[in-house]
C-alpha atoms as a PDB file:
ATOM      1  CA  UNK A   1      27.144 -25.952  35.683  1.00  0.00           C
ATOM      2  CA  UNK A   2      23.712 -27.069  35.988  1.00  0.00           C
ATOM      3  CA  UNK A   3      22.334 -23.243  35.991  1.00  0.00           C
ATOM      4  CA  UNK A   4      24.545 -22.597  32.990  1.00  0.00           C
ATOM      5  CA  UNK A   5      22.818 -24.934  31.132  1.00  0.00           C
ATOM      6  CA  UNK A   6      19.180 -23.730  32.191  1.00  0.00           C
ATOM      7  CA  UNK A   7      20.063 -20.572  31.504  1.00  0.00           C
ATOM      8  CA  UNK A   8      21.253 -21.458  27.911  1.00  0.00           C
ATOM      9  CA  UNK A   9      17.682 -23.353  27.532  1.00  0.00           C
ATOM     10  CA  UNK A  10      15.682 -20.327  28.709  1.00  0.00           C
ATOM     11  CA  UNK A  11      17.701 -18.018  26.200  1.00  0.00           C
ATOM     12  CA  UNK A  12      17.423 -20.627  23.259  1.00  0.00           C
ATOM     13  CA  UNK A  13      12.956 -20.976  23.795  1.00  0.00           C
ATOM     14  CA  UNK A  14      13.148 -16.970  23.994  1.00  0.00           C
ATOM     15  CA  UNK A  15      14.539 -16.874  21.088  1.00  0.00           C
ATOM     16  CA  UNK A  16      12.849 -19.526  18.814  1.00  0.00           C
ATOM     17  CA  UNK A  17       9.629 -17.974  20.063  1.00  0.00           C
ATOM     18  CA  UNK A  18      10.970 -14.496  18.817  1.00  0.00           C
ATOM     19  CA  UNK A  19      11.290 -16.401  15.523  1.00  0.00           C
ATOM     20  CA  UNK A  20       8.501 -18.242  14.996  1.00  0.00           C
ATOM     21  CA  UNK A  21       5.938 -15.606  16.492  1.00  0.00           C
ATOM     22  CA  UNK A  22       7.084 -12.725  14.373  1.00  0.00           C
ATOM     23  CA  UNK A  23       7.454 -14.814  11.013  1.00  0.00           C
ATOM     24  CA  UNK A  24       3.876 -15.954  12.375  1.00  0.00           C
ATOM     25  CA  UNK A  25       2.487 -12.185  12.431  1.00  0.00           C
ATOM     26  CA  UNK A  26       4.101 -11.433   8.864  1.00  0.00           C
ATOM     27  CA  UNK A  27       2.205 -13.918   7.478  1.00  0.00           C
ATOM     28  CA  UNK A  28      -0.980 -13.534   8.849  1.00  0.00           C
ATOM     29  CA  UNK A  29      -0.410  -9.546   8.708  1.00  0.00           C
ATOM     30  CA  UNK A  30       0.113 -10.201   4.491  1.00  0.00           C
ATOM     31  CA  UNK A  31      -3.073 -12.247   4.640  1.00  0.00           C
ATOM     32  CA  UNK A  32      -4.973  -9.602   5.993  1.00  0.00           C
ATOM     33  CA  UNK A  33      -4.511  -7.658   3.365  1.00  0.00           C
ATOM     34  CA  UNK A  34      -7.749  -7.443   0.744  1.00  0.00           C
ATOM     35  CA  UNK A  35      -6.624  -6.130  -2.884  1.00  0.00           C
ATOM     36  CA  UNK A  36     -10.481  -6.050  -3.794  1.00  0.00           C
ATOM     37  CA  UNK A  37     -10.500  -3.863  -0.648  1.00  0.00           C
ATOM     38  CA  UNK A  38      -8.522  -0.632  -0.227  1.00  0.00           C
ATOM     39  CA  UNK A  39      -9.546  -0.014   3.401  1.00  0.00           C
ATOM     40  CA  UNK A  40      -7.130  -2.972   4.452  1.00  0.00           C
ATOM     41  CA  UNK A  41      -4.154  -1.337   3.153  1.00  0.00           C
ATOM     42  CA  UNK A  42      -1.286  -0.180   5.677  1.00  0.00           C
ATOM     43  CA  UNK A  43      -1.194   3.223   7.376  1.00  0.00           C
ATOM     44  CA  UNK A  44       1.625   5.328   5.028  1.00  0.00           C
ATOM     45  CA  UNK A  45       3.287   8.116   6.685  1.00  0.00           C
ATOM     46  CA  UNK A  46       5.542   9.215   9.059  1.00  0.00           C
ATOM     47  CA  UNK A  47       6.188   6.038  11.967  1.00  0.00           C
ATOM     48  CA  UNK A  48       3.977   3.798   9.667  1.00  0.00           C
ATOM     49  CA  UNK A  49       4.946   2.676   6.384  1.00  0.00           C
ATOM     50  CA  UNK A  50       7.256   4.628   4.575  1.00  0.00           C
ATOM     51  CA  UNK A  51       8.775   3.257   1.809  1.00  0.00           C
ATOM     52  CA  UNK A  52       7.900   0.331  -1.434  1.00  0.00           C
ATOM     53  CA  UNK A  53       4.633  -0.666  -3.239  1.00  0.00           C
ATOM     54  CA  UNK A  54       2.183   0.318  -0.889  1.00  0.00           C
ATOM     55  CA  UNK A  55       3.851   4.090  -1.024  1.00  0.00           C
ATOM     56  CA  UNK A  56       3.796   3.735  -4.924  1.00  0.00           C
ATOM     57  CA  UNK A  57      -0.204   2.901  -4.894  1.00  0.00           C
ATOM     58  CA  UNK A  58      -0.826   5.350  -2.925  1.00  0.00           C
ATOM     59  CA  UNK A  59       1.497   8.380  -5.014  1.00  0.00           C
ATOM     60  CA  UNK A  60      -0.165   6.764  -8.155  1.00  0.00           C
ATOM     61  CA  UNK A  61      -3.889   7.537  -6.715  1.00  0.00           C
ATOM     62  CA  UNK A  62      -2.803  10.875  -5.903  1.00  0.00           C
ATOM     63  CA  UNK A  63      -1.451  11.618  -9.553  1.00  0.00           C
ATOM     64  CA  UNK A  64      -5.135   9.846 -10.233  1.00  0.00           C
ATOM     65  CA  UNK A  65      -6.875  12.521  -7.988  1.00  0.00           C
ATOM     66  CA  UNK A  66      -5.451  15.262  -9.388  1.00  0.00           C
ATOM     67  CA  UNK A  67      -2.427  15.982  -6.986  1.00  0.00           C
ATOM     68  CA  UNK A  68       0.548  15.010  -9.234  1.00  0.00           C
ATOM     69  CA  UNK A  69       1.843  18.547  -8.602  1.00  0.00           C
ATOM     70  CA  UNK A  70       1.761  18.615  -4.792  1.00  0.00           C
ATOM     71  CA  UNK A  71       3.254  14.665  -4.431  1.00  0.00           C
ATOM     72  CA  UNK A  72       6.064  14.953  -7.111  1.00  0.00           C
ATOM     73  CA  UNK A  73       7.572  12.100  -8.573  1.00  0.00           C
ATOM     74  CA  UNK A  74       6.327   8.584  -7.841  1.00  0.00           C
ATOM     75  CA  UNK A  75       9.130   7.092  -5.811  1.00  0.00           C
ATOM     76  CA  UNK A  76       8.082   4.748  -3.186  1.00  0.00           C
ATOM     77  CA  UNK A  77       9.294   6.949  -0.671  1.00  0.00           C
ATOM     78  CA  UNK A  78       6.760   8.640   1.922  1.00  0.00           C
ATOM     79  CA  UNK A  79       7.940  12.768   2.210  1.00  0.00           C
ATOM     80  CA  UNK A  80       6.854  15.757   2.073  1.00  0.00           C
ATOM     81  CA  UNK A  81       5.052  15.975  -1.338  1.00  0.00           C
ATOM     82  CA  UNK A  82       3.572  12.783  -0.687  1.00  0.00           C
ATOM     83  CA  UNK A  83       1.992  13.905   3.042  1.00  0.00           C
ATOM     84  CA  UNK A  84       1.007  17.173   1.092  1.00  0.00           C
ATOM     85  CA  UNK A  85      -0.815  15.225  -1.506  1.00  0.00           C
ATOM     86  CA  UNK A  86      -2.257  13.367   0.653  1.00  0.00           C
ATOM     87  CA  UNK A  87      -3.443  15.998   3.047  1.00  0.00           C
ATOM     88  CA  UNK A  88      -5.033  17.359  -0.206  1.00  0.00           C
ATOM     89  CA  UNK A  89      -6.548  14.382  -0.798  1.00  0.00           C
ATOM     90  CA  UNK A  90      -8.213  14.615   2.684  1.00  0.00           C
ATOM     91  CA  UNK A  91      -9.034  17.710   2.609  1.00  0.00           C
ATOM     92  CA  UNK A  92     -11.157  17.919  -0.959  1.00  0.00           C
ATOM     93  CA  UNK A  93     -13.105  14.522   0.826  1.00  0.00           C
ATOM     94  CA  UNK A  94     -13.755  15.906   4.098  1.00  0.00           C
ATOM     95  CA  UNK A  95     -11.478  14.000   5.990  1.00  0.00           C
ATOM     96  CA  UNK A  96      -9.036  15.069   9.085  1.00  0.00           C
ATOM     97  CA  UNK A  97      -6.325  16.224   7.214  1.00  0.00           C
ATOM     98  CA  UNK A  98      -3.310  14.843   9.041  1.00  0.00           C
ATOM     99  CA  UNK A  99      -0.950  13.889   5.673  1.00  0.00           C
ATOM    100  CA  UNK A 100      -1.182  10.393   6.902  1.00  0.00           C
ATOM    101  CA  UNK A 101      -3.271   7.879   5.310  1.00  0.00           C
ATOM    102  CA  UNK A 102      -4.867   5.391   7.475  1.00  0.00           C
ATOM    103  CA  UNK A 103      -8.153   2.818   6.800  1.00  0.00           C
ATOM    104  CA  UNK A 104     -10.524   6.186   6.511  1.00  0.00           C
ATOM    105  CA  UNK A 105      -8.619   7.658   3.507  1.00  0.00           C
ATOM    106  CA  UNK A 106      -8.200   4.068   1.624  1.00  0.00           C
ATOM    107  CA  UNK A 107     -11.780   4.107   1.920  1.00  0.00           C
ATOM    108  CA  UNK A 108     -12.535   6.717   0.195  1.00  0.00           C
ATOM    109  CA  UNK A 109     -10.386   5.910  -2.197  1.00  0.00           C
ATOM    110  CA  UNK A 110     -11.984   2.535  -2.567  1.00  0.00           C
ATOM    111  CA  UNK A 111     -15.209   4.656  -3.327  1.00  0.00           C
ATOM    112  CA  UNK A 112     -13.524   5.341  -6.468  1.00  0.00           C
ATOM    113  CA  UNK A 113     -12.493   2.373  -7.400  1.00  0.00           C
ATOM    114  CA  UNK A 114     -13.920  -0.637  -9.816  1.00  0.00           C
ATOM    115  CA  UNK A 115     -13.631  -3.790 -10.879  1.00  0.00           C
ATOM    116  CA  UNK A 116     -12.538  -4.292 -14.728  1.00  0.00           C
ATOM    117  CA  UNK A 117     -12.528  -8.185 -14.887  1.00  0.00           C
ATOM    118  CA  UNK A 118     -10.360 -10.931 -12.761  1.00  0.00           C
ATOM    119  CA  UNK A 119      -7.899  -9.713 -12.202  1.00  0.00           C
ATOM    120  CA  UNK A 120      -7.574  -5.883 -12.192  1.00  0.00           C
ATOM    121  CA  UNK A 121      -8.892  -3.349 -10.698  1.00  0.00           C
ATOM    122  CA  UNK A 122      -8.988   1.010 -11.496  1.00  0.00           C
ATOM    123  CA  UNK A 123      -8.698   3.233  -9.457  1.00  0.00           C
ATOM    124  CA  UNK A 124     -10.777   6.249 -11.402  1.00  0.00           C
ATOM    125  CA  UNK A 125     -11.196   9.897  -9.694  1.00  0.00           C
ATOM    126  CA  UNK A 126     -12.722  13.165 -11.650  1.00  0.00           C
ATOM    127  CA  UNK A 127      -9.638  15.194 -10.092  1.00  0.00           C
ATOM    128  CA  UNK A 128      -7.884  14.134 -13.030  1.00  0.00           C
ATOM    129  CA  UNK A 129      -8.829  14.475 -16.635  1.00  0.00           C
ATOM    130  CA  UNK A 130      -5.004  12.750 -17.561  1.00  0.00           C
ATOM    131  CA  UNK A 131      -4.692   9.349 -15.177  1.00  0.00           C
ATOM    132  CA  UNK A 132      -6.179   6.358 -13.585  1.00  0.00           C
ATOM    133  CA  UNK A 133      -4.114   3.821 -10.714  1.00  0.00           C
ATOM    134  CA  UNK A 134      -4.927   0.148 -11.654  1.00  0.00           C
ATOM    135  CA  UNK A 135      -4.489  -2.485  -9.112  1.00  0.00           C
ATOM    136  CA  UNK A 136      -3.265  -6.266 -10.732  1.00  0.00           C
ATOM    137  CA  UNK A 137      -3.369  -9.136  -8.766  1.00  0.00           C
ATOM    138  CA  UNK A 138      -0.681 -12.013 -11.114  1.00  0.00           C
ATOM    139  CA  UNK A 139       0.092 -15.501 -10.579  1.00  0.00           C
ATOM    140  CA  UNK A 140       3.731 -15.929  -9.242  1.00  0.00           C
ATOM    141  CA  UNK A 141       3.462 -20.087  -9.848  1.00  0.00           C
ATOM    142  CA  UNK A 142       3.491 -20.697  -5.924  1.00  0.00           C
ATOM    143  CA  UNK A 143       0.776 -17.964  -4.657  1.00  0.00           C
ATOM    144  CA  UNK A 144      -0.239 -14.190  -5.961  1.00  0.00           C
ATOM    145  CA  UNK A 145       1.239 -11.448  -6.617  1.00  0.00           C
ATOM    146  CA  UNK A 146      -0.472  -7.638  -6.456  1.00  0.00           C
ATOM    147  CA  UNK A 147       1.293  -4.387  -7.549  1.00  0.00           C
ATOM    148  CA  UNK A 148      -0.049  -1.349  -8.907  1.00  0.00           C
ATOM    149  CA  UNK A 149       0.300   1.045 -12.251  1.00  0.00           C
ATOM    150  CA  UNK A 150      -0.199   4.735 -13.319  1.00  0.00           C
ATOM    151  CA  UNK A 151      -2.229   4.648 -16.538  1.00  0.00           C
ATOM    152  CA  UNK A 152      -3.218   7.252 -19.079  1.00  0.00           C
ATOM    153  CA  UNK A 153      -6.692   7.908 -18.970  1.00  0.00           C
ATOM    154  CA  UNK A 154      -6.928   8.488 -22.851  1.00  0.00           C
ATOM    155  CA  UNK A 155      -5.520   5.963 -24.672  1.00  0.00           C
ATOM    156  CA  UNK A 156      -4.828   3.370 -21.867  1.00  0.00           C
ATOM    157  CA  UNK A 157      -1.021   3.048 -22.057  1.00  0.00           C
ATOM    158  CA  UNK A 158       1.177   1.787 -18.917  1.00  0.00           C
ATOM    159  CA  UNK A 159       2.299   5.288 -17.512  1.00  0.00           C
ATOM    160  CA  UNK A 160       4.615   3.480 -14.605  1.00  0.00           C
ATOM    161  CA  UNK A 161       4.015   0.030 -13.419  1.00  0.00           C
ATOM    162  CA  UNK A 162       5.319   0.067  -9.430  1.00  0.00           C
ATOM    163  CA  UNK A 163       6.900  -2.392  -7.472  1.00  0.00           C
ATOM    164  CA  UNK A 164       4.773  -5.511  -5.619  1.00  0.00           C
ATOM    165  CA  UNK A 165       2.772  -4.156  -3.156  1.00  0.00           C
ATOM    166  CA  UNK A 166       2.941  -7.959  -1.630  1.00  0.00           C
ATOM    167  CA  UNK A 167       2.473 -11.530  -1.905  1.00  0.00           C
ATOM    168  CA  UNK A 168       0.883 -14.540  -1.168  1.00  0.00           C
END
């Protein structure tokens, strides 16, 4: 009976330090993230991230690079046209051109991108004549909020606004 019971405890600490450890790294893994810094942006492609707000940013700066054609629509979802834009991306910048977008192409993506007051940011490349990506940061009441839009270039109208890239 007795190593019933210690086996129960060992199971029960395993587990709540399963649960509090990996809430623990989503938390400091959001925090980590910079929106006044594209470089700290996750890895998108295949076995990194492959789907929501950070896959809309990135098929947005594509569109404002000049690659709407080779990523398609903006969808959130990392596939083929995505990968192609964004080995076209890497490519034109002299980058490894892998389709995967990791902390060296956010950079020089960044290199491209200003500061317009506060709380936006545009993302502004001379591939495209038609659209810029603006990154928002918003108050959500208990924290921030940051999500990203396609914008027309010439008359500054709201294109698509995507989903929350994440918040604080």
């Amino acid at each position: 009976m007795m190593k019933r019971k210690v086996e129960i405890f060992i199971i029960s600490l395993l587990l709540f330090t399963l649960v509090f450890t990996s809430s623990s790294v989503n938390q400091v893994k959001a925090a980590s993230y910079d929106w006044r810094n594209l470089g700290t942006f996750p890895v998108i492609g295949s076995g990194y991230t492959t789907s929501g707000g950070f896959v809309e940013a990135m098929q947005s700066t594509l569109w404002s690079s000049g690659y709407s054609s080779a990523v398609g629509t903006i969808d959130g979802y990392y596939g083929t046209g995505t990968a192609n834009g964004i080995k076209s991306f890497q490519s034109g910048n002299g980058l490894a051109s892998d389709g995967v977008a990791g902390a060296a192409t956010w950079r020089k993506m960044e290199t491209y991108t200003f500061n317009v007051d506060t709380w936006t940011r545009k993302y502004s490349n001379p591939g495209s004549s038609v659209y810029v990506t603006e990154f928002k940061m918003y108050s959500t009441g208990a924290g921030a909020g940051y999500f990203s839009g396609l914008i027309s270039k010439t008359n500054n109208s709201v294109i698509r606004q995507n989903s929350t890239m994440w918040l604080d």
